[in-house]
N, C-alpha and C. Protein backbone atom coordinates (compact mmCIF):
# COMPACT_ATOMS: atom_id res chain seq x y z
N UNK A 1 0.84 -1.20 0.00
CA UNK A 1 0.00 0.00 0.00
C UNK A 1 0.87 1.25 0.00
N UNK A 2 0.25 2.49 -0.64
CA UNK A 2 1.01 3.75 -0.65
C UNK A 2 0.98 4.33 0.74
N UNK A 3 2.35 4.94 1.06
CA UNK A 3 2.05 5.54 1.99
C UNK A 3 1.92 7.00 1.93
N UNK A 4 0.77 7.24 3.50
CA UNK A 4 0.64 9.01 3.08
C UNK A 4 1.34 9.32 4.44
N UNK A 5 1.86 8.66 5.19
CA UNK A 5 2.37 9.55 6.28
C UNK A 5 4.00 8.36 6.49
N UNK A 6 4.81 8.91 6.50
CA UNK A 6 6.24 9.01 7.20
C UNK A 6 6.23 8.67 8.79
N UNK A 7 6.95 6.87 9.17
CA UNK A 7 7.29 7.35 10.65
C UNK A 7 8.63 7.66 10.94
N UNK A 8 8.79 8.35 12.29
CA UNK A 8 10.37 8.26 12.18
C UNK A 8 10.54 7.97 13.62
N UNK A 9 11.86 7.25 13.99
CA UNK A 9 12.20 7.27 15.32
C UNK A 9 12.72 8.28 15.92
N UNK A 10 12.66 9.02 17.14
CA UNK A 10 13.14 9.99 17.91
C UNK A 10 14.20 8.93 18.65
N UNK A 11 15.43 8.80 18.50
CA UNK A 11 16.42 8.56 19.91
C UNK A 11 16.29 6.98 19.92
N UNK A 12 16.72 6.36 20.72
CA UNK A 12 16.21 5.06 21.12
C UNK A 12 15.26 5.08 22.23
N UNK A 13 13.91 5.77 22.19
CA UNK A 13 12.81 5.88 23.50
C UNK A 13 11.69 4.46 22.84
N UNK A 14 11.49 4.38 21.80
CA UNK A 14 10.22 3.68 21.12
C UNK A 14 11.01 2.35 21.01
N UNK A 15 12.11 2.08 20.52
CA UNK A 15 13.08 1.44 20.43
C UNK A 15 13.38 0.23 21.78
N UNK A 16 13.77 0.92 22.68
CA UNK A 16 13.92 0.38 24.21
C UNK A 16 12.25 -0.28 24.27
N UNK A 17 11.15 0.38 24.35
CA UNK A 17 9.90 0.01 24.82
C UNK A 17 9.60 -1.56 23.81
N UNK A 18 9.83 -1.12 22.39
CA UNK A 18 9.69 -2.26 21.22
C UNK A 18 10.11 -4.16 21.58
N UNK A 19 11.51 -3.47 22.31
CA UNK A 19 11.95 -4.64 22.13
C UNK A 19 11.84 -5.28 23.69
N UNK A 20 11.47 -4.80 24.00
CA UNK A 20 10.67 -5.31 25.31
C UNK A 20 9.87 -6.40 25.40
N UNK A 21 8.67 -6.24 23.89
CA UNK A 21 7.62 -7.04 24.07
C UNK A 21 7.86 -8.18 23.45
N UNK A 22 6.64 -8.69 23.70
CA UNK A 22 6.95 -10.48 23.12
C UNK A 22 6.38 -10.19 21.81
N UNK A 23 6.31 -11.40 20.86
CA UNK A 23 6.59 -11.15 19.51
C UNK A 23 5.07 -10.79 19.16
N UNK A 24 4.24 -11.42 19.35
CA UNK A 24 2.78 -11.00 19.66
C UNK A 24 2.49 -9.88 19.35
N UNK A 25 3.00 -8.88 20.77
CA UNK A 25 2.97 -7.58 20.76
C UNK A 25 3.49 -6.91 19.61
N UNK A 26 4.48 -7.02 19.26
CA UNK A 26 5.31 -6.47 18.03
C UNK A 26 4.54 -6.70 17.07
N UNK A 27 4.14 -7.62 16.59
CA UNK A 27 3.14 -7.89 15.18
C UNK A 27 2.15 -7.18 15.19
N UNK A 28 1.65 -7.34 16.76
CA UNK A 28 0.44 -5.99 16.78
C UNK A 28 0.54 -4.49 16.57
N UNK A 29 1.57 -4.03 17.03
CA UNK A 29 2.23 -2.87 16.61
C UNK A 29 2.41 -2.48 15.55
N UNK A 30 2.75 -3.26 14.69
CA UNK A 30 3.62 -3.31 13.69
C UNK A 30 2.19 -3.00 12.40
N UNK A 31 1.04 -3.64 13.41
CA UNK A 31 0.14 -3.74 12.10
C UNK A 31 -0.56 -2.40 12.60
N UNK A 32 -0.52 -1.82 13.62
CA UNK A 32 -1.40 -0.64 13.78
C UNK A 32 -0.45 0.62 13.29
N UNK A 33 0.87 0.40 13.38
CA UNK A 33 1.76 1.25 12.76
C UNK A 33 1.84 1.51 11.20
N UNK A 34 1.23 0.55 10.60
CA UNK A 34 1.24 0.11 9.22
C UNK A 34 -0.34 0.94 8.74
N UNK A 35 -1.22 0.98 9.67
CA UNK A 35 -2.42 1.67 9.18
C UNK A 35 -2.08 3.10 9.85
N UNK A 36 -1.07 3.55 10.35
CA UNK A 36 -1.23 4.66 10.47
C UNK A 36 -0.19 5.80 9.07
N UNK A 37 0.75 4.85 8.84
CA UNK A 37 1.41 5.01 7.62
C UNK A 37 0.58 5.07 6.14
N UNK A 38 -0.37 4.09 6.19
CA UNK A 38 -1.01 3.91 5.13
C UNK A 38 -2.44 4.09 4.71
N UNK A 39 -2.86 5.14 6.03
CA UNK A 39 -4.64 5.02 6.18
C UNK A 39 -4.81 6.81 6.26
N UNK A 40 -5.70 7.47 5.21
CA UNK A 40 -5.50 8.91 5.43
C UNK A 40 -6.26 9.25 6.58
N UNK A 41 -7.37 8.25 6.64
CA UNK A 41 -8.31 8.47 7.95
C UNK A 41 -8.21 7.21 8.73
N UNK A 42 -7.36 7.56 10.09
CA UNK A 42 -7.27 6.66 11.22
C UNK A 42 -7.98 6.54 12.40
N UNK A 43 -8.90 5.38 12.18
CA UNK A 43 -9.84 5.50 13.57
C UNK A 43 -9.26 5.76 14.24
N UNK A 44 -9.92 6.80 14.95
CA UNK A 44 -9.56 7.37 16.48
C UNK A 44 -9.16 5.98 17.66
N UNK A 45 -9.94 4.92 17.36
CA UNK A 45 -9.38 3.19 18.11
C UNK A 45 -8.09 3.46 18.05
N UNK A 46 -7.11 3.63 17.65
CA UNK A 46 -6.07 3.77 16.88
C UNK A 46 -5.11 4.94 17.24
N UNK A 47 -5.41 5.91 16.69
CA UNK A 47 -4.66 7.18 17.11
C UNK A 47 -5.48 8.17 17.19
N UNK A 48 -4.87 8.82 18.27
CA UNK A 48 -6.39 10.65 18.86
C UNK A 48 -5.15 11.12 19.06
N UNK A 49 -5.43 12.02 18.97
CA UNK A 49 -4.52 13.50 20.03
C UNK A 49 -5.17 13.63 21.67
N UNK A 50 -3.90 13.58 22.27
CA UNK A 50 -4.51 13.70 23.61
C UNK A 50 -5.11 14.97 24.08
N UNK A 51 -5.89 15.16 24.52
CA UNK A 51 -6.86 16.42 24.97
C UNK A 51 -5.65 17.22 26.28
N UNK A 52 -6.14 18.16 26.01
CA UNK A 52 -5.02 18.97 26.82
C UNK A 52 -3.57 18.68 27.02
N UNK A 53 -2.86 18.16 26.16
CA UNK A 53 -1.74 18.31 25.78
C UNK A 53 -0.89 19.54 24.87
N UNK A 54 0.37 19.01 24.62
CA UNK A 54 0.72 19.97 23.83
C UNK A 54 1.06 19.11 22.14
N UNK A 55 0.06 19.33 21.68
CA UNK A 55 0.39 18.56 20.19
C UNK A 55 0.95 17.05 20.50
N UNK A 56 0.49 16.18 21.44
CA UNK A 56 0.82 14.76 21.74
C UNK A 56 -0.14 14.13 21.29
N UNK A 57 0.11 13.07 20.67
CA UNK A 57 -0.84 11.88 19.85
C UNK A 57 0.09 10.64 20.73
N UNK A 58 -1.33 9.83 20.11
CA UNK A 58 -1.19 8.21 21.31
C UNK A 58 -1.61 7.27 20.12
N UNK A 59 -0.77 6.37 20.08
CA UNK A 59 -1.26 5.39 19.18
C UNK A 59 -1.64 4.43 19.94
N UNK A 60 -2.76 3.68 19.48
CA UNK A 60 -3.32 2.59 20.84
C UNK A 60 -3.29 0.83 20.26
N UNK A 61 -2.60 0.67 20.73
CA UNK A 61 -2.53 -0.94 20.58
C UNK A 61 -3.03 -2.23 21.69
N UNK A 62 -4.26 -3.10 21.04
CA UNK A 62 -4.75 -3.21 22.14
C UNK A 62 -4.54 -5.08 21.65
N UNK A 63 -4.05 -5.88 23.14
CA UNK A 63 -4.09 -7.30 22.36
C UNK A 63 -4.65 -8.15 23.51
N UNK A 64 -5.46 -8.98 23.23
CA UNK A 64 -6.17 -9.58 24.59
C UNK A 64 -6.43 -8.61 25.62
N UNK A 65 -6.13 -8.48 26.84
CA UNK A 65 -6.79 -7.46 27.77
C UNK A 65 -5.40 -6.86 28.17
N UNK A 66 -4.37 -6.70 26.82
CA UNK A 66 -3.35 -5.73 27.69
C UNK A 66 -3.83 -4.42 26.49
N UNK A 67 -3.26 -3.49 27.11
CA UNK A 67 -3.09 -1.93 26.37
C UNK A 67 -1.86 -1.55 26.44
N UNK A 68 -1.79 -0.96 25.10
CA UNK A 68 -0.28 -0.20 24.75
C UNK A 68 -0.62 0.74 24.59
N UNK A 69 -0.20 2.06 24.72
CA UNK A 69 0.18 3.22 24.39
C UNK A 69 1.72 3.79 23.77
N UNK A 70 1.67 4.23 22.51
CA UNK A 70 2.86 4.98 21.72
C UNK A 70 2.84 6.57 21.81
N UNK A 71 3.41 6.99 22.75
CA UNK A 71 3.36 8.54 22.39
C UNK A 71 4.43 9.19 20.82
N UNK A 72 3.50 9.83 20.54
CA UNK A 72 4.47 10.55 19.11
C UNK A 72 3.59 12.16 18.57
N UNK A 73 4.34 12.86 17.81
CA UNK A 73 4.00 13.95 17.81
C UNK A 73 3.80 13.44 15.78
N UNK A 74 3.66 15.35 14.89
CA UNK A 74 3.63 15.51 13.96
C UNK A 74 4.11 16.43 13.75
N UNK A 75 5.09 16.23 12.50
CA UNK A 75 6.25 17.02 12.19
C UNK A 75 5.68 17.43 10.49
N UNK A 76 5.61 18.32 10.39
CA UNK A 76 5.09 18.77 8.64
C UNK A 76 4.25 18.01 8.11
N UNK A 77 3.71 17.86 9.20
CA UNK A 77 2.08 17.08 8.67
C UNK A 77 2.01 15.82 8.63
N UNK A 78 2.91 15.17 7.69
CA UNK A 78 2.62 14.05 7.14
C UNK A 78 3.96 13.31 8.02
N UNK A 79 4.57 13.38 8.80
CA UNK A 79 5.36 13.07 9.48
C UNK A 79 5.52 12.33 10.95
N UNK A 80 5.20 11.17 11.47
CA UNK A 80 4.72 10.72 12.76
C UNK A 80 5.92 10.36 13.49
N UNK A 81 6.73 11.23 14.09
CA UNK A 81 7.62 11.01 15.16
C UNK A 81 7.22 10.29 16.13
N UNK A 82 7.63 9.36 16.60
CA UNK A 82 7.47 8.01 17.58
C UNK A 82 8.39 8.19 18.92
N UNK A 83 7.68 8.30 19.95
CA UNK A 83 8.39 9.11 20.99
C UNK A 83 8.95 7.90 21.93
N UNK A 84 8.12 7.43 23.25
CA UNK A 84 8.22 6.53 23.84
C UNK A 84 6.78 5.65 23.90
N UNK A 85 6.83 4.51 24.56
CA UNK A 85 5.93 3.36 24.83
C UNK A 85 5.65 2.82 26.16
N UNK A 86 4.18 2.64 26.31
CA UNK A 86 4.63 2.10 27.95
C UNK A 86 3.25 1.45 27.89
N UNK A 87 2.85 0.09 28.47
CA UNK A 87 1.76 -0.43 28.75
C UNK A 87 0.65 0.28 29.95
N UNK A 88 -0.37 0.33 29.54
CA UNK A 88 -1.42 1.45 30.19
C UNK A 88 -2.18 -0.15 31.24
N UNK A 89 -1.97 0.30 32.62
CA UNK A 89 -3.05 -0.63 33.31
C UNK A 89 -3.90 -0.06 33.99
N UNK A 90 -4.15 1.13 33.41
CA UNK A 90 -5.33 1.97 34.66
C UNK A 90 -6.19 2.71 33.47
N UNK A 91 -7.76 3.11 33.75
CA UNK A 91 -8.31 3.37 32.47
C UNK A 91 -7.70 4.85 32.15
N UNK A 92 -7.15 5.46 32.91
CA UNK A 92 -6.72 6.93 32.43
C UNK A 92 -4.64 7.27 32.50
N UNK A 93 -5.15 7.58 31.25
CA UNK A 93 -3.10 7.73 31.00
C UNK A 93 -2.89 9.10 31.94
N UNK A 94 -1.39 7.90 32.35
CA UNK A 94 -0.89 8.51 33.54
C UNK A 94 -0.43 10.12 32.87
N UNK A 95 -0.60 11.28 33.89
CA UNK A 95 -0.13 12.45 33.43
C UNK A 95 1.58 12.58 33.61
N UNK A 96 2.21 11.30 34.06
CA UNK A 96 3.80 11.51 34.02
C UNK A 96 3.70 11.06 33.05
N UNK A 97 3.40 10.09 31.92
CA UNK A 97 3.77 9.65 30.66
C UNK A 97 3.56 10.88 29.47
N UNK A 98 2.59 11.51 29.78
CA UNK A 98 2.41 12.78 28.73
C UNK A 98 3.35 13.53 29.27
N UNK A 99 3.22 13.90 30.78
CA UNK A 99 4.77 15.32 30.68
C UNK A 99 5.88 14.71 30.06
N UNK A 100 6.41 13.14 30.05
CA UNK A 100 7.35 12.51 29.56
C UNK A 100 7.30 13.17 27.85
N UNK A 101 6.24 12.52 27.63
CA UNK A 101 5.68 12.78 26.03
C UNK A 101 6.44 14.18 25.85
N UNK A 102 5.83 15.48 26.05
CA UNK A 102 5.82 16.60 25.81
C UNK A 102 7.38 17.12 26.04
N UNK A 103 8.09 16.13 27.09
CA UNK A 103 9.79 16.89 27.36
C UNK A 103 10.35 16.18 26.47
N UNK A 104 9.93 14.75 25.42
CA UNK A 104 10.69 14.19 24.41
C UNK A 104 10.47 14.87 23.17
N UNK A 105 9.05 15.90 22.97
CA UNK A 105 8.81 16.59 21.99
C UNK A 105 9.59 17.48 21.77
N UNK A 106 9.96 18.30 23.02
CA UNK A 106 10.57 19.63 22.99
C UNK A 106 12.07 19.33 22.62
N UNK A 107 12.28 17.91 23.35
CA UNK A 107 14.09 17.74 22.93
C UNK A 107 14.29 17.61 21.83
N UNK A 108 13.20 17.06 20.72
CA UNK A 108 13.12 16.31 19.13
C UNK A 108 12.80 17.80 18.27
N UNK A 109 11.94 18.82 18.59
CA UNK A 109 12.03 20.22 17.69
C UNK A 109 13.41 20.72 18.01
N UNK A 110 14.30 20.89 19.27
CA UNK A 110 14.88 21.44 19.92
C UNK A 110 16.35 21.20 18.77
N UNK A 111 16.18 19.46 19.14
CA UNK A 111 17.42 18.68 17.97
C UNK A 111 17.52 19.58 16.71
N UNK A 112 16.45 19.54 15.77
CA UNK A 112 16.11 19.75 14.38
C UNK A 112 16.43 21.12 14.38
N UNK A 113 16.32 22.59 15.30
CA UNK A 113 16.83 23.50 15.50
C UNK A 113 18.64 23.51 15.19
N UNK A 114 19.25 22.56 15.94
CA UNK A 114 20.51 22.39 15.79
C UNK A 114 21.19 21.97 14.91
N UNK A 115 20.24 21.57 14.00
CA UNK A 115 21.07 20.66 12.46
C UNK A 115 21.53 21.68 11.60
C-alpha cells in the first residue's frame, strides 16, 4: 500500500519500549503502525490527540486485555515522530507519561533546530 504519512524514530525511547515485548505484541504494533502510515483516515481506536496536551498523539494498541500506548508527535504534517511506549493498566493515562511525552517533543524540535 502507498504511503501518506512518514514514521520516524526519535532517539532510542520507542526502540527500548519495542523490544521489550513479546513477539505477539510487536506484530500488533507493527500492524497498527502500518495503518497509520497507510490510512488517510485513522480511527480514532487507533490514534487521537490527547486532549489537553501539547500537540501529543497516542497510538493505541490493544491485544487480549493488555493496552499499549505509543506517544508521538507531527512534524510537517505528514510526518509521525514516535516518541516513547509504555503499557497502560489503569483506564486513564498517567499524566507523568504525557509530561514525559511533551519533554521528548521539545528535545526532538529542539534537535532539528541544531542541524
Amino acid at each position: 500500500m502507498e504511503k501518506v504519512r512518514t514514521i520516524k524514530l526519535f532517539k532510542d525511547y520507542f526502540k527500548e519500549f519495542y523490544i521489550e515485548q513479546t513477539d505477539d505484541v510487536r506484530d500488533k504494533i507493527n500492524f497498527v503502525l502500518r495503518l497509520v502510515e497507510t490510512q488517510r483516515i485513522i480511527p480514532r481506536k487507533f490514534f487521537r490527540i490527547i486532549e489537553g496536551s501539547d500537540g501529543i498523539y497516542e497510538i493505541r494498541v490493544e491485544l487480549d486485555s493488555n493496552i499499549f500506548r505509543i506517544f508521538c508527535c507531527l512534524d510537517k504534517g505528514s510526518i509521525v515522530v514516535l516518541f516513547h511506549g509504555f503499557q497502560k493498566k489503569t483506564q486513564k493515562t498517567p499524566s507523568k507519561e504525557i509530561k514525559r511525552a511533551e519533554a521528548i517533543k521539545k528535545e526532538y524540535f529542539k534537535s532539528k533546530e541544531e542541524k
